[in-house]
PDB file of N, CA and C in Angstrom:
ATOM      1  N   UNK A   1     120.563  48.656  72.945  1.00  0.00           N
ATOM      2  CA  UNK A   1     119.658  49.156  71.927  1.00  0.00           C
ATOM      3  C   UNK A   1     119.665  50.677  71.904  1.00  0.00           C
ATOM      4  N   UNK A   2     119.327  51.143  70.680  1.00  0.00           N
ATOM      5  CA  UNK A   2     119.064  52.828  70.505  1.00  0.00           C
ATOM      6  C   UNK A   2     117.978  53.165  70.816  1.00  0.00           C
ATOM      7  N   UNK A   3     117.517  54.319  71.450  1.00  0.00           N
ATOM      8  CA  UNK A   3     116.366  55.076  72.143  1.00  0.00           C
ATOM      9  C   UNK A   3     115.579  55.269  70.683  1.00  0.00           C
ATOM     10  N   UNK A   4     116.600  56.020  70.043  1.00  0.00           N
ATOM     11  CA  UNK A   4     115.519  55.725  69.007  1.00  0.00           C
ATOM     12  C   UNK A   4     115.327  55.079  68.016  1.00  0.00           C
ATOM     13  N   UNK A   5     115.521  54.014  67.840  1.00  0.00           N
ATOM     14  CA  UNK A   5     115.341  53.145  66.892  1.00  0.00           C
ATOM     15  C   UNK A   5     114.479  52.154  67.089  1.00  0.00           C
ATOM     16  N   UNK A   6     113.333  51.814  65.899  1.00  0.00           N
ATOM     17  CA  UNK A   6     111.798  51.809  65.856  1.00  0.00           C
ATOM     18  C   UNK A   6     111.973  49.994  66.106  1.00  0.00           C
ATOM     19  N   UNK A   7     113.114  49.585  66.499  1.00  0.00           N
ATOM     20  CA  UNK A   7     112.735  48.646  67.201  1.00  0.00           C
ATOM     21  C   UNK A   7     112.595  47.989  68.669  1.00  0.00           C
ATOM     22  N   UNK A   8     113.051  49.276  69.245  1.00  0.00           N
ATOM     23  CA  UNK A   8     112.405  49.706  70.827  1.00  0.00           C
ATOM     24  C   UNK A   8     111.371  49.619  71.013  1.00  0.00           C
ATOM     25  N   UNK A   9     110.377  48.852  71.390  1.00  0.00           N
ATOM     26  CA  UNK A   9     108.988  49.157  71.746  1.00  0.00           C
ATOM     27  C   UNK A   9     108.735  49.148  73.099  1.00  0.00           C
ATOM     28  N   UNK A  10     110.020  49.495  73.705  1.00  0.00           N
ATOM     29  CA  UNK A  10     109.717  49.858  75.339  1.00  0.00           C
ATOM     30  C   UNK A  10     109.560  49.060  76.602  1.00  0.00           C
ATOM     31  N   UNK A  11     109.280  47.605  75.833  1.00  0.00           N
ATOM     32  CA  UNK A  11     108.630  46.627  76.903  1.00  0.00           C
ATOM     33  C   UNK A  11     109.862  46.410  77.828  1.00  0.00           C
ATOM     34  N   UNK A  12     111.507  46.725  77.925  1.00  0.00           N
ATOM     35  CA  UNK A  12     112.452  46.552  78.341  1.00  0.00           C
ATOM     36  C   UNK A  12     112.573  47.495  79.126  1.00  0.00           C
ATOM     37  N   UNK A  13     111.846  48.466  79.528  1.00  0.00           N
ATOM     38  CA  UNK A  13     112.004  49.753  80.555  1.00  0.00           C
ATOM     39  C   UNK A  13     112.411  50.757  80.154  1.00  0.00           C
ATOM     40  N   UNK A  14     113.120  50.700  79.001  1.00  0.00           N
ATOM     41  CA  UNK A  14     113.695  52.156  78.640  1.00  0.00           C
ATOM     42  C   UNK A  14     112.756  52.764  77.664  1.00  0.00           C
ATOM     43  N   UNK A  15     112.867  54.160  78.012  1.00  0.00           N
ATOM     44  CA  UNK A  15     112.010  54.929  77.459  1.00  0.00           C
ATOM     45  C   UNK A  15     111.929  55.244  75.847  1.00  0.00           C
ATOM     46  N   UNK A  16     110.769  55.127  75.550  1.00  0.00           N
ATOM     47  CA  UNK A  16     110.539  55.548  73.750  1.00  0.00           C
ATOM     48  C   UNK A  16     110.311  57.129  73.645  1.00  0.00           C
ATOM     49  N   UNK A  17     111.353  57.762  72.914  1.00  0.00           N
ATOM     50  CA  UNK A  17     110.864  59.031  72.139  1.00  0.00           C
ATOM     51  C   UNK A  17     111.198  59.432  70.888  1.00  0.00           C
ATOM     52  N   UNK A  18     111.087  60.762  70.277  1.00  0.00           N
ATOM     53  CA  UNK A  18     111.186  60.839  68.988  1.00  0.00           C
ATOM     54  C   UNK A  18     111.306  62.394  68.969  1.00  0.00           C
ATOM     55  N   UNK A  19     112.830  62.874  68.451  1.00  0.00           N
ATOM     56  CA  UNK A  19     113.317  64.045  68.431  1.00  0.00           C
ATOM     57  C   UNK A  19     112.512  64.473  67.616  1.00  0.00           C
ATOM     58  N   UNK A  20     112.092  65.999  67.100  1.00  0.00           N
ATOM     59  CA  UNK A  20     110.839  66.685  66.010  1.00  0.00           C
ATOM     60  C   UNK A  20     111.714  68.189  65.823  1.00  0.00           C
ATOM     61  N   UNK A  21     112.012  68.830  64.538  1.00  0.00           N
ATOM     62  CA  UNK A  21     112.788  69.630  64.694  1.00  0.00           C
ATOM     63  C   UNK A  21     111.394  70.481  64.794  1.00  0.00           C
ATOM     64  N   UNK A  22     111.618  71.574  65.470  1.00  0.00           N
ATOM     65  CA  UNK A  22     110.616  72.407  65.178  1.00  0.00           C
ATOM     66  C   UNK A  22     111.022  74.037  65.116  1.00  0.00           C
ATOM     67  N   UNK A  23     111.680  74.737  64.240  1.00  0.00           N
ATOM     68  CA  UNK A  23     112.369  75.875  63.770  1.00  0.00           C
ATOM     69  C   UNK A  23     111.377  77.114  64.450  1.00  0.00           C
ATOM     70  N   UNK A  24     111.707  77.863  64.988  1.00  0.00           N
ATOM     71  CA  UNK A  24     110.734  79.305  64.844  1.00  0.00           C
ATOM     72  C   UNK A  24     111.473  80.386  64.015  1.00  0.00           C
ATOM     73  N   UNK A  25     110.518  80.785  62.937  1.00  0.00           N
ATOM     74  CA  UNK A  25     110.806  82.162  61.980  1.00  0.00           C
ATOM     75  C   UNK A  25     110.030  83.170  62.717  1.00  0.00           C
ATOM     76  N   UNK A  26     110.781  84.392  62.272  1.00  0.00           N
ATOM     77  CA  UNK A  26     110.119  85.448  62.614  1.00  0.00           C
ATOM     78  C   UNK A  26     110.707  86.460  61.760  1.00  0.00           C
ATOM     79  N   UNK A  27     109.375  87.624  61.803  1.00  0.00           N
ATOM     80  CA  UNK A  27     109.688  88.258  60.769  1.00  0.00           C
ATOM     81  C   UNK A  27     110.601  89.176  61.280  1.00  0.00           C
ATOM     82  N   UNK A  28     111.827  89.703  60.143  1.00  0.00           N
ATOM     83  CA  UNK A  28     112.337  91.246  60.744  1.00  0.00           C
ATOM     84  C   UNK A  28     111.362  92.288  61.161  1.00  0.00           C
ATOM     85  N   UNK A  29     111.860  93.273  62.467  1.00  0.00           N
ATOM     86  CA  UNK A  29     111.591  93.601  63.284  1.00  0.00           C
ATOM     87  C   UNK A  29     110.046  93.569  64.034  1.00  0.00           C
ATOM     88  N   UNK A  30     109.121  92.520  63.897  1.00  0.00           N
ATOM     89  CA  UNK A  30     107.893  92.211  64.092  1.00  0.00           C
ATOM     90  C   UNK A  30     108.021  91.075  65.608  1.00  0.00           C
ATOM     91  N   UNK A  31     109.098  90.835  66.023  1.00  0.00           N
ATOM     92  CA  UNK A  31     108.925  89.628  67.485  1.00  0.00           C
ATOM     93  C   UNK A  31     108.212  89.681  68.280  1.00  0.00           C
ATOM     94  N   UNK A  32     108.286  91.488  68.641  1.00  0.00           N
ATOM     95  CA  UNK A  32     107.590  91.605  69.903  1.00  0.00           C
ATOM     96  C   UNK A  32     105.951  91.544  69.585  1.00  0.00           C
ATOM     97  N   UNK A  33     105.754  91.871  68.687  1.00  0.00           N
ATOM     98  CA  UNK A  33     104.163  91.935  68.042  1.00  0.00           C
ATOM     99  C   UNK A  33     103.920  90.586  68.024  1.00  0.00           C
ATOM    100  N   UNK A  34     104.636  89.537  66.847  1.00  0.00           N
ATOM    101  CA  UNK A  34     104.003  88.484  67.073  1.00  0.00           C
ATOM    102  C   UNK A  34     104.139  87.690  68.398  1.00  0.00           C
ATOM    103  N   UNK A  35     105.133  88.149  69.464  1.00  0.00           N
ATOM    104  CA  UNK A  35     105.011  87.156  71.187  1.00  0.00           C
ATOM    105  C   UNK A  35     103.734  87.928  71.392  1.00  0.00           C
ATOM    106  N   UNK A  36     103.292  88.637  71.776  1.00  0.00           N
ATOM    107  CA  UNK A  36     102.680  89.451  72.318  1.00  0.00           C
ATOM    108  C   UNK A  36     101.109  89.142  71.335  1.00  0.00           C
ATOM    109  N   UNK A  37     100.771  89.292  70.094  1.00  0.00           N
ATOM    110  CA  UNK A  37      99.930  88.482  69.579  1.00  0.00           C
ATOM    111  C   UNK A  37      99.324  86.813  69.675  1.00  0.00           C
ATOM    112  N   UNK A  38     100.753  86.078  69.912  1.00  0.00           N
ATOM    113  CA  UNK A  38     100.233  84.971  69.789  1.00  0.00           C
ATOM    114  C   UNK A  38      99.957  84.641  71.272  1.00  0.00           C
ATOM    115  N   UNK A  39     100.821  85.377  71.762  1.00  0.00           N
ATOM    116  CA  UNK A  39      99.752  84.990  73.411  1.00  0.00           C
ATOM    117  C   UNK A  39      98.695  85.136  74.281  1.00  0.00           C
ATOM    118  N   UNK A  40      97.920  86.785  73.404  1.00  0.00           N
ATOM    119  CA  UNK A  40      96.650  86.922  74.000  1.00  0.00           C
ATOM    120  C   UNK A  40      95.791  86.635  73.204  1.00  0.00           C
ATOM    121  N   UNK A  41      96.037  86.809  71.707  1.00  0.00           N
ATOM    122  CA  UNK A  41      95.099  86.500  70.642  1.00  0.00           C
ATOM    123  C   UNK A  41      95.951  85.306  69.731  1.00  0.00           C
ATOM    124  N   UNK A  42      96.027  84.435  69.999  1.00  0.00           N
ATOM    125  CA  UNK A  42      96.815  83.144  68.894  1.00  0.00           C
ATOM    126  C   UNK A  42      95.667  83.001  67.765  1.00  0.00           C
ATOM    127  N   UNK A  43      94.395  83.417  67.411  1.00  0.00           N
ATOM    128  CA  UNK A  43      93.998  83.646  66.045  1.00  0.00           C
ATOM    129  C   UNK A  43      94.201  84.559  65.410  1.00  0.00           C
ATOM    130  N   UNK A  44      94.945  85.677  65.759  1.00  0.00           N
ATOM    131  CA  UNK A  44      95.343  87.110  65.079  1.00  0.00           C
ATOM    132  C   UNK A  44      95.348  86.825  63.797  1.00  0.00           C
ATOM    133  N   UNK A  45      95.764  87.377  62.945  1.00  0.00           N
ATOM    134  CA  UNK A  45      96.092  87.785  61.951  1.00  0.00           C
ATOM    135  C   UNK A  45      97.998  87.553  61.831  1.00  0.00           C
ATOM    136  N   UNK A  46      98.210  88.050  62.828  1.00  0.00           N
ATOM    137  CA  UNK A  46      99.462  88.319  62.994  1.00  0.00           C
ATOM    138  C   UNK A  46     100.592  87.243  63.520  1.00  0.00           C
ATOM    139  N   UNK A  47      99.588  86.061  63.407  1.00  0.00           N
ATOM    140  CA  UNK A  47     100.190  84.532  63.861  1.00  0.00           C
ATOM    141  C   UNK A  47     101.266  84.156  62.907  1.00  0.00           C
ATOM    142  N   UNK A  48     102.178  83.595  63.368  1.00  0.00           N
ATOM    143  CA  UNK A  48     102.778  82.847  62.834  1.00  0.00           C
ATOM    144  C   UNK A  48     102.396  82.293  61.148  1.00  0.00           C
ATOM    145  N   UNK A  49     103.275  82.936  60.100  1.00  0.00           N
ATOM    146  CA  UNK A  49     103.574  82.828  58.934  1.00  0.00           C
ATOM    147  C   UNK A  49     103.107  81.489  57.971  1.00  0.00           C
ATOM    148  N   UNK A  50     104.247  80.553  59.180  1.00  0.00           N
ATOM    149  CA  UNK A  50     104.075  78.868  59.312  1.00  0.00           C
ATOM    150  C   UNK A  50     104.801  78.630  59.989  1.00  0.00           C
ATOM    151  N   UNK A  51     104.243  77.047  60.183  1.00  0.00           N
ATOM    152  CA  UNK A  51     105.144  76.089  61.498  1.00  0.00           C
ATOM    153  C   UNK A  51     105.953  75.304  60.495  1.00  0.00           C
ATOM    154  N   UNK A  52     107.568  74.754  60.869  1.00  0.00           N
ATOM    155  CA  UNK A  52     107.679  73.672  60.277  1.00  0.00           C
ATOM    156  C   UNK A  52     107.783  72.864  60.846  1.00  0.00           C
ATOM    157  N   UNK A  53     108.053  71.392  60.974  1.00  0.00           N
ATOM    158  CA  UNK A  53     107.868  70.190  61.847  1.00  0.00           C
ATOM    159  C   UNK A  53     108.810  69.365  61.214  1.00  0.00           C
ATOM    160  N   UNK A  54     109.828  69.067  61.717  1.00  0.00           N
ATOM    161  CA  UNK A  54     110.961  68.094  61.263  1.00  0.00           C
ATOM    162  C   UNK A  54     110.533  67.094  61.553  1.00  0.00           C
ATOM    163  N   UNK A  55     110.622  65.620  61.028  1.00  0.00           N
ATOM    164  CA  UNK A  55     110.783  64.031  61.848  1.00  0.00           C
ATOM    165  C   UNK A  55     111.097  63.681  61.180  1.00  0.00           C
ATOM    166  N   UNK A  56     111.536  62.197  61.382  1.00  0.00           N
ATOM    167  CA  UNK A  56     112.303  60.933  60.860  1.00  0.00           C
ATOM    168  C   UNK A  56     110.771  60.361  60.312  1.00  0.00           C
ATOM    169  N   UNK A  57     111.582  59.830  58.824  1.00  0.00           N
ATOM    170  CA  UNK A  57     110.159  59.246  57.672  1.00  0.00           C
ATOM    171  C   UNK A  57     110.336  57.768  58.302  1.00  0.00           C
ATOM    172  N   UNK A  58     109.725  57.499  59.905  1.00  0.00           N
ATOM    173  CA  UNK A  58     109.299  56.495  60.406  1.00  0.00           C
ATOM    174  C   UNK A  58     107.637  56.109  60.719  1.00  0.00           C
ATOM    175  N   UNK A  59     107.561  55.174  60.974  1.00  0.00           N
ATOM    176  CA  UNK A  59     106.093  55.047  61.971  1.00  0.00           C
ATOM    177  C   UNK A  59     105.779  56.048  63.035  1.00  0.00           C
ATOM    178  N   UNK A  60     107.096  56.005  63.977  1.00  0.00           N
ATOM    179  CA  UNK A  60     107.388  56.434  65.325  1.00  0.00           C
ATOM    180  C   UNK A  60     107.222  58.504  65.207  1.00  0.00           C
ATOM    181  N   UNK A  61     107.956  58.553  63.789  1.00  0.00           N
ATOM    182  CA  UNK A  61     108.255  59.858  63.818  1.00  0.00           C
ATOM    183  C   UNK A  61     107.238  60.491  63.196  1.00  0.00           C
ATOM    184  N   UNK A  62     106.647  59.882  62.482  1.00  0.00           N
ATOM    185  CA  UNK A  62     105.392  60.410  61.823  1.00  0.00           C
ATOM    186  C   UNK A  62     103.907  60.617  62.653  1.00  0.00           C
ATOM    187  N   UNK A  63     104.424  59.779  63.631  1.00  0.00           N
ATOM    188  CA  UNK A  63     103.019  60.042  64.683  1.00  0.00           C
ATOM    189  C   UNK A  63     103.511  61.053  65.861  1.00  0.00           C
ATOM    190  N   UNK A  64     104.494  61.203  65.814  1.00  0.00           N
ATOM    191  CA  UNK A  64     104.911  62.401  66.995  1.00  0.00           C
ATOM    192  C   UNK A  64     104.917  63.403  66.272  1.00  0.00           C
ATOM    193  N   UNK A  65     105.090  63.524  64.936  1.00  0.00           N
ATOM    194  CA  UNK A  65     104.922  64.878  64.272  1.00  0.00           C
ATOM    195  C   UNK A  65     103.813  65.035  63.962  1.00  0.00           C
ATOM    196  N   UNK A  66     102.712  64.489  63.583  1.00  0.00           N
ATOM    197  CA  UNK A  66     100.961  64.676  64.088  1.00  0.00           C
ATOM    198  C   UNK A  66     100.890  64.833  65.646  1.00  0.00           C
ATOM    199  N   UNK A  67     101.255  64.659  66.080  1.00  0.00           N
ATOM    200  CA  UNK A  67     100.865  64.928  67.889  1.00  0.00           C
ATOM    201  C   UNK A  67     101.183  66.280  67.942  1.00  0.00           C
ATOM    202  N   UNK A  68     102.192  66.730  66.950  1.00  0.00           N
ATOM    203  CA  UNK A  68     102.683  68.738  67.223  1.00  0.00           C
ATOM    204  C   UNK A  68     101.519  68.939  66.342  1.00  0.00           C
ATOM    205  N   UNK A  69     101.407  68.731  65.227  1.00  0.00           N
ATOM    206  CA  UNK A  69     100.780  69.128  64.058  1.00  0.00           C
ATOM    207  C   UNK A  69      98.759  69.770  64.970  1.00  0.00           C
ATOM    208  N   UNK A  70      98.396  68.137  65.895  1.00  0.00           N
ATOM    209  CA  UNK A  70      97.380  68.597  66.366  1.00  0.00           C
ATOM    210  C   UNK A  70      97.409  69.621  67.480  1.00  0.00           C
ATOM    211  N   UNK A  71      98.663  69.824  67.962  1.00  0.00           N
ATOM    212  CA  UNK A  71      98.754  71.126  69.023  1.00  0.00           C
ATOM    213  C   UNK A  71      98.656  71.892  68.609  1.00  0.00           C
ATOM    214  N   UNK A  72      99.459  72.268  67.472  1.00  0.00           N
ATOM    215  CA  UNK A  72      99.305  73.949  66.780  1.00  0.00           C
ATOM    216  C   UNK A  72      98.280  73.971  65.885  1.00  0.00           C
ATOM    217  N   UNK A  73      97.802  73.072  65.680  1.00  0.00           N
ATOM    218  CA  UNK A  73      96.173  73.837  64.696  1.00  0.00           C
ATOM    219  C   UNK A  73      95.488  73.782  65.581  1.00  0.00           C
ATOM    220  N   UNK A  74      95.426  73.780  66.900  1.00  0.00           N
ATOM    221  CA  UNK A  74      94.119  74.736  67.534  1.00  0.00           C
ATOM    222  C   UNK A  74      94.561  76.440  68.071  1.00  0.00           C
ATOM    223  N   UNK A  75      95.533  76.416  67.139  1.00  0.00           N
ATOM    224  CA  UNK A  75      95.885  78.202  67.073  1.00  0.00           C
ATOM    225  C   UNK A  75      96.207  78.739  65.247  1.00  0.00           C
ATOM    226  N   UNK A  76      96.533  77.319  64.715  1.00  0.00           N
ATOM    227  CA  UNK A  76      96.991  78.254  63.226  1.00  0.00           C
ATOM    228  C   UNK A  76      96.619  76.977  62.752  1.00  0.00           C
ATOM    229  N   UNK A  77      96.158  77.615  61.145  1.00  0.00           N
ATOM    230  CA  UNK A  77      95.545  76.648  60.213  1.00  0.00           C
ATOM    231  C   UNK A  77      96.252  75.907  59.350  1.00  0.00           C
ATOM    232  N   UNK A  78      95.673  75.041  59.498  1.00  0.00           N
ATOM    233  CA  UNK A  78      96.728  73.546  58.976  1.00  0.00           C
ATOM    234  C   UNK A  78      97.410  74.062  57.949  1.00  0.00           C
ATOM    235  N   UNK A  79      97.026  74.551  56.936  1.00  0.00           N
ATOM    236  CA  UNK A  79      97.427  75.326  55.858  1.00  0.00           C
ATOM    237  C   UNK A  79      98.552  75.925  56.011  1.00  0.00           C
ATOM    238  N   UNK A  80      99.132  76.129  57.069  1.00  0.00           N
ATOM    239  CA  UNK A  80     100.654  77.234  57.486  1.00  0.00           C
ATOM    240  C   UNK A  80     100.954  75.682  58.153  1.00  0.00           C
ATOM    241  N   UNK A  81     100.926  74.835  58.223  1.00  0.00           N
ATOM    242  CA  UNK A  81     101.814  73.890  59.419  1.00  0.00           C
ATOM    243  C   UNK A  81     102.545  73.001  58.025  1.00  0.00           C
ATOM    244  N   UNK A  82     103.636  73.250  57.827  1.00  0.00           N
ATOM    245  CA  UNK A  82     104.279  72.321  57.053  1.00  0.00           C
ATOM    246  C   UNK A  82     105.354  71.019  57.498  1.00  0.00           C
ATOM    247  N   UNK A  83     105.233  70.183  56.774  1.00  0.00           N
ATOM    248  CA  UNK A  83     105.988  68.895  57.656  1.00  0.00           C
ATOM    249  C   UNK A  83     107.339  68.535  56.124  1.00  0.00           C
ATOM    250  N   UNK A  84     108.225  68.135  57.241  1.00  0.00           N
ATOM    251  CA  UNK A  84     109.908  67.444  56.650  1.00  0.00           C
ATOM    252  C   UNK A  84     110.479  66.837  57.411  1.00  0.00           C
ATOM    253  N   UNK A  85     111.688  66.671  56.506  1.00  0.00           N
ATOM    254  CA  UNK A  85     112.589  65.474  57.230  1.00  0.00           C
ATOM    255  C   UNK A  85     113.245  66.191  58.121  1.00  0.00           C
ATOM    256  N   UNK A  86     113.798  65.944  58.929  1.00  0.00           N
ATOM    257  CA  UNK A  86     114.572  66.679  60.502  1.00  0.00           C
ATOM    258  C   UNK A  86     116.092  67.306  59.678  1.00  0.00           C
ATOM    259  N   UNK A  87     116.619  66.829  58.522  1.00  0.00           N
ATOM    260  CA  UNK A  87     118.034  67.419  57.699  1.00  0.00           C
ATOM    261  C   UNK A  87     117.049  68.793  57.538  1.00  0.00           C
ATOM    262  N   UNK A  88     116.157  68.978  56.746  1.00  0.00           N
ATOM    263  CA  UNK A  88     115.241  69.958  55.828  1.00  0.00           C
ATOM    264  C   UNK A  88     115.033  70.638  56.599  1.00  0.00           C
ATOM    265  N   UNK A  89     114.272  70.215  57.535  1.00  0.00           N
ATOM    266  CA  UNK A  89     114.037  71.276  58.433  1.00  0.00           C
ATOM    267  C   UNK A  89     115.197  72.469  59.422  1.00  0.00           C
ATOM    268  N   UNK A  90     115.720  71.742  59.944  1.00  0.00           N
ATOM    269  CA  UNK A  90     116.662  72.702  60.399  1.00  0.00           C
ATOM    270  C   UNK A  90     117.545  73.307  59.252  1.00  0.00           C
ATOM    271  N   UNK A  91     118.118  72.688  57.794  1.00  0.00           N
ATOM    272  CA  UNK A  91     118.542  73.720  57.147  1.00  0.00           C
ATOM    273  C   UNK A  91     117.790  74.886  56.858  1.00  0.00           C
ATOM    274  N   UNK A  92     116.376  74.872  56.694  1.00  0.00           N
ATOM    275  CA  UNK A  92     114.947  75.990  56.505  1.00  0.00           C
ATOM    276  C   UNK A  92     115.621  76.784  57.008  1.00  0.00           C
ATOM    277  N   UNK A  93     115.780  76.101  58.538  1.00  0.00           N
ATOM    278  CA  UNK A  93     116.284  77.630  59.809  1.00  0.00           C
ATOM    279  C   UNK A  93     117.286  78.482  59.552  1.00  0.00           C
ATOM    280  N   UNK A  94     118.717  77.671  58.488  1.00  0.00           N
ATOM    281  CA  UNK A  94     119.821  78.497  58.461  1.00  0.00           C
ATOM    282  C   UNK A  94     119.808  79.090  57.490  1.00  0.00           C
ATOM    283  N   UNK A  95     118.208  78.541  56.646  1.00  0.00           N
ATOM    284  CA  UNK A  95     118.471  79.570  55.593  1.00  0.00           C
ATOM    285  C   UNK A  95     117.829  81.133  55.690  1.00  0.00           C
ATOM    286  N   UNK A  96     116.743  80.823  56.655  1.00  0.00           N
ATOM    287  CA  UNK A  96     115.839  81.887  56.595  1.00  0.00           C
ATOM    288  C   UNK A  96     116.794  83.009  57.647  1.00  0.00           C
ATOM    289  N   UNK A  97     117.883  82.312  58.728  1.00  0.00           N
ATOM    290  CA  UNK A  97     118.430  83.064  59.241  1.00  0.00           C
ATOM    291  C   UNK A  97     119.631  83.795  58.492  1.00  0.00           C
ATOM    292  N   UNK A  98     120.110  83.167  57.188  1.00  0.00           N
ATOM    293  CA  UNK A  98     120.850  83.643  56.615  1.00  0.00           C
ATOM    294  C   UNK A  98     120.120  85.267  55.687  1.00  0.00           C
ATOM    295  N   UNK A  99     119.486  84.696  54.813  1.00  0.00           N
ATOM    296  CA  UNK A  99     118.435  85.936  54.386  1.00  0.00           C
ATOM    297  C   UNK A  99     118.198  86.734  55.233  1.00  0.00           C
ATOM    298  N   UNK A 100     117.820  86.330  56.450  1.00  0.00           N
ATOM    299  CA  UNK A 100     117.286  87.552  57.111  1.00  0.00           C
ATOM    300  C   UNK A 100     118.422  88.390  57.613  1.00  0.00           C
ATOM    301  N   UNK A 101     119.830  87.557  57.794  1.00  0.00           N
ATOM    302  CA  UNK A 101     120.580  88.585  58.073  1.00  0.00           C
ATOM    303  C   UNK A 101     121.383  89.212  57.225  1.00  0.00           C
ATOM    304  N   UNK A 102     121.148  88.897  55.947  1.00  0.00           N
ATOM    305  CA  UNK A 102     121.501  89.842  54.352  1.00  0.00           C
ATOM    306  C   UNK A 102     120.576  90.932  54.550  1.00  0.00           C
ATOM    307  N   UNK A 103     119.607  90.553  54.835  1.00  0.00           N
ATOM    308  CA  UNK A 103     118.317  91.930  54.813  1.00  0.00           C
ATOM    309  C   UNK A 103     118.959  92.856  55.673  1.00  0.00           C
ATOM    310  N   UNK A 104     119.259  92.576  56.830  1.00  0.00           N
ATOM    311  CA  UNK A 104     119.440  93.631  57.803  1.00  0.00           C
ATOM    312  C   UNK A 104     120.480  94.278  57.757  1.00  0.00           C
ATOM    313  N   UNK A 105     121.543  93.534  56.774  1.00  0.00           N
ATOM    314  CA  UNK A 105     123.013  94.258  56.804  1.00  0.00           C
ATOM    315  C   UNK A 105     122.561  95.195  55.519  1.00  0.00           C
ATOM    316  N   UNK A 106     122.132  94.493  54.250  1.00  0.00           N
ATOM    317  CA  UNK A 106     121.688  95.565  53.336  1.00  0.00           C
ATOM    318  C   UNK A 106     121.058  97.009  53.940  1.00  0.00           C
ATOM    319  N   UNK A 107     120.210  96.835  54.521  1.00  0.00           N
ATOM    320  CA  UNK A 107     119.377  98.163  54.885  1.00  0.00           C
ATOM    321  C   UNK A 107     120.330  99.027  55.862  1.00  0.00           C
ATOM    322  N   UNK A 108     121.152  98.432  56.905  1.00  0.00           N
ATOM    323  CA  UNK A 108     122.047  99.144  57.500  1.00  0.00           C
ATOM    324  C   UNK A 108     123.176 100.183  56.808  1.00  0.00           C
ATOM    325  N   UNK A 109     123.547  99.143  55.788  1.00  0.00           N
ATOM    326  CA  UNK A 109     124.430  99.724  54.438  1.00  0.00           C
ATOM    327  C   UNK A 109     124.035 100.884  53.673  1.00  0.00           C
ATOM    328  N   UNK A 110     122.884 100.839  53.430  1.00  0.00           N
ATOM    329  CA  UNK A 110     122.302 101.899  52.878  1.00  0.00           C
ATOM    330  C   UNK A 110     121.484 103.302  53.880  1.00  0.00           C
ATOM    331  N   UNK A 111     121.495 102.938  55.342  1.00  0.00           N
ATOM    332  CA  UNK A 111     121.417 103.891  56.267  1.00  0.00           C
ATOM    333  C   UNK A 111     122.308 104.689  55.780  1.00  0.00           C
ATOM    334  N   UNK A 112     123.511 103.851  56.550  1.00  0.00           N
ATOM    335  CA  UNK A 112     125.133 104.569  56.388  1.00  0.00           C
ATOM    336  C   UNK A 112     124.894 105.417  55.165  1.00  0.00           C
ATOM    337  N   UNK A 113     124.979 105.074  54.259  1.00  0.00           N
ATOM    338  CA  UNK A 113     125.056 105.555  52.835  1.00  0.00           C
ATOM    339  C   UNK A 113     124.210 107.031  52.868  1.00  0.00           C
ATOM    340  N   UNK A 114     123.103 106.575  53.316  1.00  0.00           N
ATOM    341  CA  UNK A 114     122.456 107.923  52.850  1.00  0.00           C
ATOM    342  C   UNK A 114     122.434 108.716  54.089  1.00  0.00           C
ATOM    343  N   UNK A 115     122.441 109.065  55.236  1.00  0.00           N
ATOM    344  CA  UNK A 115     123.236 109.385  56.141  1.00  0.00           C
ATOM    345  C   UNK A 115     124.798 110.401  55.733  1.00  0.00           C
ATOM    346  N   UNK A 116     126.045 109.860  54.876  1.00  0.00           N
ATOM    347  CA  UNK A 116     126.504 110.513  54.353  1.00  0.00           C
ATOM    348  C   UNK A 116     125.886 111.617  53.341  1.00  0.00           C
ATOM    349  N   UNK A 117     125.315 111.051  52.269  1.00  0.00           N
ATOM    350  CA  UNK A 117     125.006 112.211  51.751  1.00  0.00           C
ATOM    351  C   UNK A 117     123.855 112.915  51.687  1.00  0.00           C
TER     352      UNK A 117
END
């Protein structure tokens, strides 16, 4: 049988779990502010943007992604915690890492640039 497949219910000894993508964004050049925020003050202001929460549109996966969902809203408001499918979610990640690293080459580009003249 598959570990994860929702017709495991465990009674056979092997263990039940449920992979959850869970992406971290961060803003350009802000990391150290928000580590450093969310660890002495996790109600800042300066918290985390949003969460996203990948799972499988199961029984299994939908209740392990409420089990994150209730961890991080006792630091950020439900309102920033967004939920998807585990494909969605991790593409989020390559996209926001893609943008963000257009941003940084743009602005470098235009250092250079004006720097010359």
């Amino acid at each position: 049988k598959r570990l994860d497949s929702d017709e495991n219910d465990g009674n056979n000894g092997e263990p039940k779990f449920e992979v959850l993508s869970n992406p971290e964004f961060l803003s350009e050049g802000n990391e150290f502010n928000q580590r450093i925020s969310n660890s002495c003050c996790p109600n800042s202001n300066n918290s985390a943007s949003r969460v996203l929460i990948g799972s499988r549109n199961t029984t299994s996966g939908k209740i392990a992604a409420q089990t994150l969902i209730d961890i991080y809203a006792r630091w950020i408001p439900r309102s920033r915690i967004l939920t998807t499918n585990l494909w969605s979610s991790e593409l989020s990640k390559l996209a926001a890492n893609a943008f963000l690293a257009q941003r940084v080459s743009s602005i470098n580009a235009m250092s250079v640039l004006c720097e010359v003249t």
